[in-house]
Protein backbone atom coordinates (compact mmCIF):
# COMPACT_ATOMS: atom_id res chain seq x y z
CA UNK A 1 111.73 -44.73 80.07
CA UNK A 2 109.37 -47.16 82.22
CA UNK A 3 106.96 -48.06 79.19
CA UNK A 4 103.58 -50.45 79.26
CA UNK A 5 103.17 -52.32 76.18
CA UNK A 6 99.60 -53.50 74.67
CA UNK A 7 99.69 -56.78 72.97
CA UNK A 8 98.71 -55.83 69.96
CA UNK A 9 102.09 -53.35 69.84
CA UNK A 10 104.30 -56.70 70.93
CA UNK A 11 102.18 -59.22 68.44
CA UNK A 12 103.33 -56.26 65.20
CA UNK A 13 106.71 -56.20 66.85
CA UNK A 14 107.20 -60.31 66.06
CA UNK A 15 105.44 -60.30 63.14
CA UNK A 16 107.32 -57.35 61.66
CA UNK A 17 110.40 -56.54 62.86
CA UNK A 18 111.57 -53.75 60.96
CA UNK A 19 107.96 -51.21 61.77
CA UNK A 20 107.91 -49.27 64.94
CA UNK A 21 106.60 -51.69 66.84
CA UNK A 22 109.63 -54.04 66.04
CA UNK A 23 111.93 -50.96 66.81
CA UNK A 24 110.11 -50.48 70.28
CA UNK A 25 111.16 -54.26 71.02
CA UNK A 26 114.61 -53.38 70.11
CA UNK A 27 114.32 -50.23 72.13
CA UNK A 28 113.60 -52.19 75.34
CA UNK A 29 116.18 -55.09 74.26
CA UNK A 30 118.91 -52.42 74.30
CA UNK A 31 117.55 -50.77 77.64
CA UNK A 32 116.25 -47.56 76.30
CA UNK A 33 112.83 -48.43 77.56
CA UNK A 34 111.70 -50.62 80.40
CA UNK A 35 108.02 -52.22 80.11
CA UNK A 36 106.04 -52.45 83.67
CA UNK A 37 103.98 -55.76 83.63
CA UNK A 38 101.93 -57.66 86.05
CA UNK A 39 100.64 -61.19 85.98
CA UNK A 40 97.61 -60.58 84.01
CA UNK A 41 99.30 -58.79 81.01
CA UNK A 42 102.03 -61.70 81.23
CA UNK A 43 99.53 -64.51 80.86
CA UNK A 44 97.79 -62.52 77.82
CA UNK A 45 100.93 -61.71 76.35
CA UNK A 46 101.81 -65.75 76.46
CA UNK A 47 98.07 -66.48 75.67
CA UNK A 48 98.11 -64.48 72.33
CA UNK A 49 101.36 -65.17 71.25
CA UNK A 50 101.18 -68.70 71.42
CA UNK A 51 98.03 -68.68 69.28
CA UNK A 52 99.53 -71.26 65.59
CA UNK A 53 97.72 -68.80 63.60
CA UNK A 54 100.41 -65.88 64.44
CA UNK A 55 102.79 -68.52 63.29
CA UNK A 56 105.61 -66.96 65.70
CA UNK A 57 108.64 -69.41 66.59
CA UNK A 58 108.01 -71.06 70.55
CA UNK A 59 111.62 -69.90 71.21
CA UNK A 60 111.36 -66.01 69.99
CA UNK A 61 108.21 -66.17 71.89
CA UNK A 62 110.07 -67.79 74.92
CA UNK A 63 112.90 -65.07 74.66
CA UNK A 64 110.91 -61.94 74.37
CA UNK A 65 108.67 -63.39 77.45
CA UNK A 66 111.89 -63.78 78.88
CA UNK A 67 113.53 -60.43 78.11
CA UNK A 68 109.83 -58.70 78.75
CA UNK A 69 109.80 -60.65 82.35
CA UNK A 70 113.41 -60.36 83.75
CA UNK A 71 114.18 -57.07 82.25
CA UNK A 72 110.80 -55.41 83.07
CA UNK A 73 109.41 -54.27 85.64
CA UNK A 74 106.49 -56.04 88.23
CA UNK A 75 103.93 -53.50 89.29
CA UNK A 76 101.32 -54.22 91.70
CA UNK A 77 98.63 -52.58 90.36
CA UNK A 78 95.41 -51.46 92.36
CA UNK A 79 91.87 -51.08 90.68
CA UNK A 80 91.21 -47.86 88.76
CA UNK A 81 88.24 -46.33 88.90
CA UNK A 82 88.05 -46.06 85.32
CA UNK A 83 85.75 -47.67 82.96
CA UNK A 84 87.09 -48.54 79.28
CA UNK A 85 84.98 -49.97 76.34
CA UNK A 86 87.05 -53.25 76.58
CA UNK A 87 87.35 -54.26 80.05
CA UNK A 88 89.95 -56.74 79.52
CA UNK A 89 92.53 -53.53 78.43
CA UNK A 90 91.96 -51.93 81.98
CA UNK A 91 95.20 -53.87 83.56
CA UNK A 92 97.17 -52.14 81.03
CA UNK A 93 95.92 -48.76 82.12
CA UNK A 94 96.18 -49.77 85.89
CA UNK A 95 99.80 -51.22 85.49
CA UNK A 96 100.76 -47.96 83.51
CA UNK A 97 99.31 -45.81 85.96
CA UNK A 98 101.09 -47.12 89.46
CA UNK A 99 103.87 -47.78 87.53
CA UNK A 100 104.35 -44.35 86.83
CA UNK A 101 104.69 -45.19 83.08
CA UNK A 102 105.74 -42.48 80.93
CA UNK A 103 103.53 -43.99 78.04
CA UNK A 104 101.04 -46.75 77.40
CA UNK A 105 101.92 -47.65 73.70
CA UNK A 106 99.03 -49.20 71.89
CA UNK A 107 98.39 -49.83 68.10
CA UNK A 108 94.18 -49.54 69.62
CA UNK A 109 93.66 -46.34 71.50
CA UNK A 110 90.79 -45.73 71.13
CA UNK A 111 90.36 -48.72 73.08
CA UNK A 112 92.06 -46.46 75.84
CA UNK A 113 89.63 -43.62 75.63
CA UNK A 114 87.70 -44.08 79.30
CA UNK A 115 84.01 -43.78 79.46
CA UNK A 116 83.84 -43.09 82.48
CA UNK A 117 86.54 -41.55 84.93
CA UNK A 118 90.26 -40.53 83.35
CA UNK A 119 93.82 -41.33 83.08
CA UNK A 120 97.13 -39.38 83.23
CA UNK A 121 99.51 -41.43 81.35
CA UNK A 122 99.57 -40.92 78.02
CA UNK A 123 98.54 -43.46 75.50
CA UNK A 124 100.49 -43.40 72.57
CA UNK A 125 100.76 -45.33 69.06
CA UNK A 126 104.17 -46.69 68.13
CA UNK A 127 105.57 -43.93 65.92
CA UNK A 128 104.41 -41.36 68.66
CA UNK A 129 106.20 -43.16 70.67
CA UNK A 130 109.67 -43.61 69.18
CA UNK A 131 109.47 -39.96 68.04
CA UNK A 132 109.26 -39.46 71.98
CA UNK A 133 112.24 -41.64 72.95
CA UNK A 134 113.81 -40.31 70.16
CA UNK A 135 113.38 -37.08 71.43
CA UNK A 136 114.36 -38.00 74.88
CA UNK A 137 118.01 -39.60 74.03
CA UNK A 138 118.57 -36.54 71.68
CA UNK A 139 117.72 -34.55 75.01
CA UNK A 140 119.90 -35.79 77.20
């Protein structure tokens, strides 16, 4: 399931391994869910996790970059004509969207709502979320 993750679902993940967010990071470590990136949510996904006061490890950091990067998915995303009330969340919504994502899993989504114009892909919290992939592998 071709997933986009907020950084605020892969920060909770880290910092506690064992809630749904840390269950989503095992759910794309074992391949049942493949996050679409671009270079923008790369660099704020390596901007906010190397922040000290997160006190995450450089080398779990370094891993799940690497695991996010190689094991993802690049999607060239084109500009939505979508306004959000935080502009700097709109690459999540326009990676999500040409990726075809099934989700975008945020911990925020309000922060997702548009104020002007409208999405397709659903935006989901965490538990949603694994109840859906849950779902999905009981499926098929």
């Amino acid at each position: 399931m071709r997933i986009v993750l907020d950084t605020n679902v892969l920060v909770s993940g880290l910092l506690s391994p064992t809630g749904p967010p840390g269950r989503i990071l095992d759910a794309v470590a074992a391949g049942a869910a493949t996050v679409l990136h671009d270079d923008r949510i790369l660099a704020e996904y390596r901007d906010v996790l190397a922040r000290p006061r997160l006190r995450i490890e450089a080398s779990e950091v370094a891993a799940v970059l690497d695991l996010l990067e190689w094991e993802g998915v690049l999607v060239s995303a084109p500009p939505l004509p979508v306004v959000l009330p935080d502009p700097s969340d709109l690459p999540f919504l326009e990676v999500a969207v040409a990726g075809g994502a099934a989700a975008l899993v945020t911990g925020n989504g309000r922060h997702f709502v548009p104020v002007q114009g409208e999405s397709a892909v659903p935006v989901l919290n965490p538990t949603t979320f694994l109840a859906l992939l849950r779902e999905r592998a009981l499926g098929s």
